[in-house]
Each structure stands twice: as structure tokens, then as C-alpha cells.
Protein backbone atom coordinates (compact mmCIF):
# COMPACT_ATOMS: atom_id res chain seq x y z
CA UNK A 1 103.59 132.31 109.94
CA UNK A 2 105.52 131.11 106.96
CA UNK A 3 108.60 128.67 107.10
CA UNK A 4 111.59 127.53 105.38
CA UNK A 5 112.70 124.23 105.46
CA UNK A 6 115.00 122.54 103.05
CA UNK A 7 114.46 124.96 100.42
CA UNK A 8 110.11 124.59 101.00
CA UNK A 9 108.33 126.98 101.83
CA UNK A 10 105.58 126.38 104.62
CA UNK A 11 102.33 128.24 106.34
CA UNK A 12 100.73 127.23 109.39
CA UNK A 13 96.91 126.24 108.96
CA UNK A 14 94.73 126.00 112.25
CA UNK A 15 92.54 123.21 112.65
CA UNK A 16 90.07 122.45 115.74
CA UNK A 17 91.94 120.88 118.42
CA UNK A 18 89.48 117.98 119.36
CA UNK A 19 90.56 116.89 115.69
CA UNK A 20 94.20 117.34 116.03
CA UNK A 21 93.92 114.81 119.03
CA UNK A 22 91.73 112.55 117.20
CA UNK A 23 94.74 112.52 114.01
CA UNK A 24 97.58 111.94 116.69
CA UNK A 25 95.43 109.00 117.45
CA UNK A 26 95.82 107.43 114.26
CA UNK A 27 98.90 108.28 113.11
CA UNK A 28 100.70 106.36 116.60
CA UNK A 29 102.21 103.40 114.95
CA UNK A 30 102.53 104.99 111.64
CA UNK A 31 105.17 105.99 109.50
CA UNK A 32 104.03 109.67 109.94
CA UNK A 33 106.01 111.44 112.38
CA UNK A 34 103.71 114.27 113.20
CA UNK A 35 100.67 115.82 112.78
CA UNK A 36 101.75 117.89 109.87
CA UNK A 37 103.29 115.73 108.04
CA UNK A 38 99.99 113.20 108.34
CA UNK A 39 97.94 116.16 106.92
CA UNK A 40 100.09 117.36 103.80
CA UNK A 41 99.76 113.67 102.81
CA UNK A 42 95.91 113.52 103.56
CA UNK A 43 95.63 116.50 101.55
CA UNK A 44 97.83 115.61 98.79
CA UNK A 45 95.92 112.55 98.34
CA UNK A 46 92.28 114.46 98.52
CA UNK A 47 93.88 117.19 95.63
CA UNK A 48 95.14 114.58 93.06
CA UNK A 49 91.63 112.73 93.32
CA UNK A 50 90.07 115.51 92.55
CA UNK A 51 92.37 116.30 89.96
CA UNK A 52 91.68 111.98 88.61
CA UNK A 53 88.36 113.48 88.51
CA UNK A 54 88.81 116.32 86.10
CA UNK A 55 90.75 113.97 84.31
CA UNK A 56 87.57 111.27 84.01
CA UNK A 57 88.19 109.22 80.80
CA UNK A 58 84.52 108.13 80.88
CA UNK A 59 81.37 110.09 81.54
CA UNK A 60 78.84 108.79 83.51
CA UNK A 61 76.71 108.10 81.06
CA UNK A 62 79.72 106.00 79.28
CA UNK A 63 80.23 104.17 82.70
CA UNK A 64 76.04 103.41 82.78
CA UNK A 65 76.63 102.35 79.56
CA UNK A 66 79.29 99.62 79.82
CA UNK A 67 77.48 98.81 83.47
CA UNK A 68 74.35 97.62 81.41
CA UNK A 69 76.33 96.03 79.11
CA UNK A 70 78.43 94.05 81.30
CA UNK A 71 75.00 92.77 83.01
CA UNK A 72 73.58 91.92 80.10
CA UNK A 73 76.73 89.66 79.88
CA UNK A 74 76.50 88.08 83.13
CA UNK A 75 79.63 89.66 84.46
CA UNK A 76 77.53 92.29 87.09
CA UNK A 77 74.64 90.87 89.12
CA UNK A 78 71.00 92.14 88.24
CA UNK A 79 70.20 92.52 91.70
CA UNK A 80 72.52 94.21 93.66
CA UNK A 81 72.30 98.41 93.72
CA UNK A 82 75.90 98.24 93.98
CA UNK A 83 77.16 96.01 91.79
CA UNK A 84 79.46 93.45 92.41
CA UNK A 85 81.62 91.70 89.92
CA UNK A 86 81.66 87.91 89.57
CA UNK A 87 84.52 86.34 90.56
CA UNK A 88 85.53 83.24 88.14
CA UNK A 89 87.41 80.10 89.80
CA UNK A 90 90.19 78.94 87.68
CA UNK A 91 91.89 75.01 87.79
CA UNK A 92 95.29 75.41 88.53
């Protein structure tokens, strides 16, 4: 079932209703007025990661690369599987 609204053209999408309830859930309180409008944002937000993605300056062996290097430096710990960055204290 398609729609026009404000010169946008919509479709209706199904999704399991145990899941709609679970989005009304979180959206009370929000800025999003209903479930739809929660969704198109979800999904807008999902699509232009993915697009950040394509669009991946470094590879990962670049990113390994400047990982090592910044441990070598001091600035990621040795340890730590994820690696945290150090934070520095300044005198102000």
C-alpha cells in the first residue's frame, strides 16, 4: 500500500508485532512520534553506515598498521584486546 504525503512517497513494510511493541517501548519519551517515523530513522542511520563503510579511508591492514605503531609509542596499551587509548592529564 503506497502513500503520499507532502510530496513523499511511502510503502508499508510489516514487521513482527512482539517487536513493534518492544519499539513503542522505547520510543515513549522520545522525540519520535510513532513507530514509523522511529524506524525510517533507525534505518537511515543503519544505510549511511554502511555506506561510511564503502567509503573506508583506511584498510584494515592500514588501521593494524597505525594500531602497532601507536603501541609502540605508548599511546595504546599492550595488554588490552581492545585497546584503549591513554588519556593525558593536563595543568590548567
Amino acid at each position: 500500500m503506497k502513500k503520499e504525503k507532502e510530496g513523499k512517497k511511502f510503502t508499508t513494510i510489516s514487521i513482527p508485532t512482539p517487536l513493534a511493541g518492544k519499539i513503542k517501548k522505547r520510543i515513549k519519551g522520545t522525540g519520535f512520534t510513532s513507530l514509523s517515523s522511529y524506524v525510517t530513522y533507525v534505518l537511515r542511520e543503519v544505510i549511511s553506515g554502511m555506506d561510511e563503510e564503502e567509503d573506508e579511508v583506511f584498510t584494515k591492514e592500514d588501521e593494524k598498521r597505525v594500531k602497532d605503531r601507536l603501541r609502540a609509542l605508548g599511546y595504546i596499551d599492550w595488554g588490552e584486546k581492545n585497546a584503549k587509548t591513554t588519556r593525558w592529564k593536563t595543568n590548567r
